[in-house]
Protein backbone atom coordinates (compact mmCIF):
# COMPACT_ATOMS: atom_id res chain seq x y z
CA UNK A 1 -34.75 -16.25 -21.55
CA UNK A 2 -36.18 -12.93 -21.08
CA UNK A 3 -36.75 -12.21 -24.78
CA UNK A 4 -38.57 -15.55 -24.75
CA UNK A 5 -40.42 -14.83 -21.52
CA UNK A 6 -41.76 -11.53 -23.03
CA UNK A 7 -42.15 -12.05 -26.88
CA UNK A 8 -44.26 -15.32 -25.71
CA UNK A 9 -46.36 -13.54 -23.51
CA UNK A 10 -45.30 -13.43 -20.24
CA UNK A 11 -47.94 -14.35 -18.02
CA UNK A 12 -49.27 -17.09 -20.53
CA UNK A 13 -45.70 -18.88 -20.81
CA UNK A 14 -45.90 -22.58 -19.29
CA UNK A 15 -42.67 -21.40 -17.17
CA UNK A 16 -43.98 -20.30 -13.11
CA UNK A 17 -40.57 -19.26 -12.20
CA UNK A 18 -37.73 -17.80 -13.15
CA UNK A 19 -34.30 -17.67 -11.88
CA UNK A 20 -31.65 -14.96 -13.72
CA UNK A 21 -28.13 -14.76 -12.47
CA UNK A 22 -26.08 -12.13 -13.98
CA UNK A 23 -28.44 -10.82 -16.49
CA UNK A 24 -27.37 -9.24 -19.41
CA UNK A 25 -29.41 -6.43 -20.74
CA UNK A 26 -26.52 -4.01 -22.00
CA UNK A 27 -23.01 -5.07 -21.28
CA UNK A 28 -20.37 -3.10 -19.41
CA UNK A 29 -19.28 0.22 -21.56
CA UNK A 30 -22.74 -0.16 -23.60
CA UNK A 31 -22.03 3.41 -24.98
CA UNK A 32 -18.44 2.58 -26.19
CA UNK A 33 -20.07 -0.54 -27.82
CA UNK A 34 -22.63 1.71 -29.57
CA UNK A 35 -20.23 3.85 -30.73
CA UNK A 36 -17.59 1.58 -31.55
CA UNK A 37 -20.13 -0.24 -33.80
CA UNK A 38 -21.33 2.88 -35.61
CA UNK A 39 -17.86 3.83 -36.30
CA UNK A 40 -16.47 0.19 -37.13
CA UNK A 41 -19.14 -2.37 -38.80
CA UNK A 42 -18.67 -0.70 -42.41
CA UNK A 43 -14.59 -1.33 -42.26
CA UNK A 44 -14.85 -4.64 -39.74
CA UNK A 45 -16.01 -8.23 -38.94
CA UNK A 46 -14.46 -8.72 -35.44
CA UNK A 47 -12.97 -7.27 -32.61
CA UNK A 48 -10.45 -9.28 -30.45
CA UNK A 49 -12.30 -10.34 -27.20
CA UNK A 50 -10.10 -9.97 -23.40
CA UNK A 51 -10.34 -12.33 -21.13
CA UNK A 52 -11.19 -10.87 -17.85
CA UNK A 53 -10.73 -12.69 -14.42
CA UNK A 54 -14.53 -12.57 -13.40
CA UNK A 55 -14.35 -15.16 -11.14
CA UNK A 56 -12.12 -15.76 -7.79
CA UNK A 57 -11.69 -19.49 -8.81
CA UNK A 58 -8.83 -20.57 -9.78
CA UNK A 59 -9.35 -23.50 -11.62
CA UNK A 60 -12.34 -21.89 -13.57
CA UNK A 61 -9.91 -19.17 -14.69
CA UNK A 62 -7.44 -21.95 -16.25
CA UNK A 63 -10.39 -24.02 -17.77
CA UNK A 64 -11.30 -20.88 -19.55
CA UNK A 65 -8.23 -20.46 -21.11
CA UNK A 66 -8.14 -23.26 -22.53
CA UNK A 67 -11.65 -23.95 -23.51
CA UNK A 68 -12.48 -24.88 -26.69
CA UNK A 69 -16.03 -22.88 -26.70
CA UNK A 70 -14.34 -19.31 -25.84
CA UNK A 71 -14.06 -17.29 -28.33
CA UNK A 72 -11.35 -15.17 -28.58
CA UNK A 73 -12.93 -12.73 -30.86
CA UNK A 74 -16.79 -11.15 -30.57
CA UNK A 75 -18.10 -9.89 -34.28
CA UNK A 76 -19.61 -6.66 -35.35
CA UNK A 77 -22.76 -8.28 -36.23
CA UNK A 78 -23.17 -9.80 -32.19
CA UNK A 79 -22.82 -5.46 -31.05
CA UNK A 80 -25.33 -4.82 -33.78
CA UNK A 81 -27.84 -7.59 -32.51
CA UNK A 82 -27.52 -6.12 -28.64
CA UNK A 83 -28.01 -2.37 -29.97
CA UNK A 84 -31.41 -3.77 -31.63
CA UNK A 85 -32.47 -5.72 -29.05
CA UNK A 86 -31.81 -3.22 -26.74
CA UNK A 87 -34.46 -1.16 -28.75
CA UNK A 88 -37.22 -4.02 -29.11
CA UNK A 89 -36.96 -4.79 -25.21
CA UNK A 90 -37.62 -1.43 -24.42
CA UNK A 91 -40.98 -1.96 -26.02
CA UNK A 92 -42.15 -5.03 -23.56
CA UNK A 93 -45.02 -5.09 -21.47
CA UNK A 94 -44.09 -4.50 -17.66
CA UNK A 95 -45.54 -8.23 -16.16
CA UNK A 96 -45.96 -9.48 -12.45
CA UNK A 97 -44.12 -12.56 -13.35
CA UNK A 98 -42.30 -14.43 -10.51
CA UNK A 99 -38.87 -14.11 -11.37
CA UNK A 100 -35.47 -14.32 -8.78
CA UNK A 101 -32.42 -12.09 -10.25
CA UNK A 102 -28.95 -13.05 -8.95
CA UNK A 103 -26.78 -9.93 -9.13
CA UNK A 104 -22.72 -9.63 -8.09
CA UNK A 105 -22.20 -6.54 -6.90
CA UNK A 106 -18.50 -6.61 -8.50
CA UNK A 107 -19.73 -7.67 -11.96
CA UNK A 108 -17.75 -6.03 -14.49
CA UNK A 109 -19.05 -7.67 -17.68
CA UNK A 110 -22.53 -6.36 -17.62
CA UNK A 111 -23.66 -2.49 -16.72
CA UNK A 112 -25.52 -4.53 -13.89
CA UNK A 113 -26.81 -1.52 -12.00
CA UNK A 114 -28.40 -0.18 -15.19
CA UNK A 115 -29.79 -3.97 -15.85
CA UNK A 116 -31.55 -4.00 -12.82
CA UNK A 117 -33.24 -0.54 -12.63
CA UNK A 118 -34.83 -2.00 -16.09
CA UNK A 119 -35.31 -5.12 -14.77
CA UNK A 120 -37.10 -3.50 -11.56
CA UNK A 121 -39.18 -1.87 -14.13
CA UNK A 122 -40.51 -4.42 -16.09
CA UNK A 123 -40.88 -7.32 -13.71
CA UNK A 124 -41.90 -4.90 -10.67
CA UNK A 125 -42.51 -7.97 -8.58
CA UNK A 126 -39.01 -9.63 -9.36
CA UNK A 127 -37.10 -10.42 -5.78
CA UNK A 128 -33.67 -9.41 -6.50
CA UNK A 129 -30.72 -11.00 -4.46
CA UNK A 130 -27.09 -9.03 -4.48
CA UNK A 131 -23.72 -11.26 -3.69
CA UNK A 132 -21.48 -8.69 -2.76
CA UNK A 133 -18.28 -8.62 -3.91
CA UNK A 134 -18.99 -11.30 -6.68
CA UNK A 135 -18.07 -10.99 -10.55
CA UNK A 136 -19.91 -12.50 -13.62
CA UNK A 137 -19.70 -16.22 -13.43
CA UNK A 138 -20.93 -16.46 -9.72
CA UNK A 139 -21.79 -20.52 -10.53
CA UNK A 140 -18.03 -21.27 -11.32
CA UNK A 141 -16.82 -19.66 -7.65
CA UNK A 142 -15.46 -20.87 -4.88
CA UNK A 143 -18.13 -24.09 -3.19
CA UNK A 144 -19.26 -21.63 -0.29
CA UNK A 145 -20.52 -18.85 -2.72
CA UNK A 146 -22.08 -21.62 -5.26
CA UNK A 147 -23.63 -23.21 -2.04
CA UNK A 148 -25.45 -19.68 -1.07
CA UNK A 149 -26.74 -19.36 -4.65
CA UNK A 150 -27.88 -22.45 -5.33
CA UNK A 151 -29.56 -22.86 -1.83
CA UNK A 152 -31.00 -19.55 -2.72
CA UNK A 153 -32.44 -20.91 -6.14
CA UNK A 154 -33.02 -23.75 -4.20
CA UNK A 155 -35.28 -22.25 -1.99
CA UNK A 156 -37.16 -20.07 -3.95
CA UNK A 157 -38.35 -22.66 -6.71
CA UNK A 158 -39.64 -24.62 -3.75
């Protein structure tokens, strides 16, 4: 979404708002996953991928397991891609685009505090919204948290 947002030119995209929860920019340990790539994508196609519990449900958790579109491995090639995007974002306009980011404070999968400094940056008038205590996949948690973020979508898209 946000490459498209930007690369299409922001401000002329048919899109009014946006809503981002848990956007990923660089990914948790961004500068072990530079290095790790620079040091490994001559000798290797794939890294095993861990399965953290970034969620407090339950049921979610067990689903993953067992899901058929996990992954349990993350190639070379996908670090590679981030490092150059990483590069080409850097290069967007900043844009007064309406746009809502939904940020757990507890997320461990993306460096979220770095995400949103360069977020803050480039979409200056972006209204950011922290759920403390929250990991990654704040949709799949328990009903009362997915109630407060979807009445907070909810309410600003109206």
């Amino acid at each position: 979404v946000i490459d498209y947002l930007f690369s299409s030119g922001i401000q002329n995209t048919i899109i009014d708002k946006v809503v981002l929860v848990s956007p990923l920019i660089r990914s948790s340990g961004w500068h072990l996953t530079k290095l790790s790539y620079m040091m490994l994508h001559p000798f290797i196609k794939s890294i095993p991928r861990v399965l953290r519990r970034d969620s407090t449900n339950k049921t979610f958790i067990e689903f993953r397991k067992h899901d058929p579109l996990e992954f349990n491995r993350i190639t070379i090639d996908w670090a590679g891609a981030m490092i150059n995007w990483n590069k080409r974002i850097e290069t967007f306009p900043v844009s007064q685009k309406q746009v809502l980011i939904i940020q757990g404070t507890k997320n461990l999968t993306v460096a979220w505090k770095y995400n949103i400094r360069f977020l803050k940056q480039k979409l200056p008038a972006a209204k950011i919204e922290y759920i403390r205590g929250i990991d990654h996949h704040m949709l799949n948690e328990s009903e009362p948290v997915r109630y407060k973020i979807f009445k907070t979508i909810n309410d600003y898209l109206d």
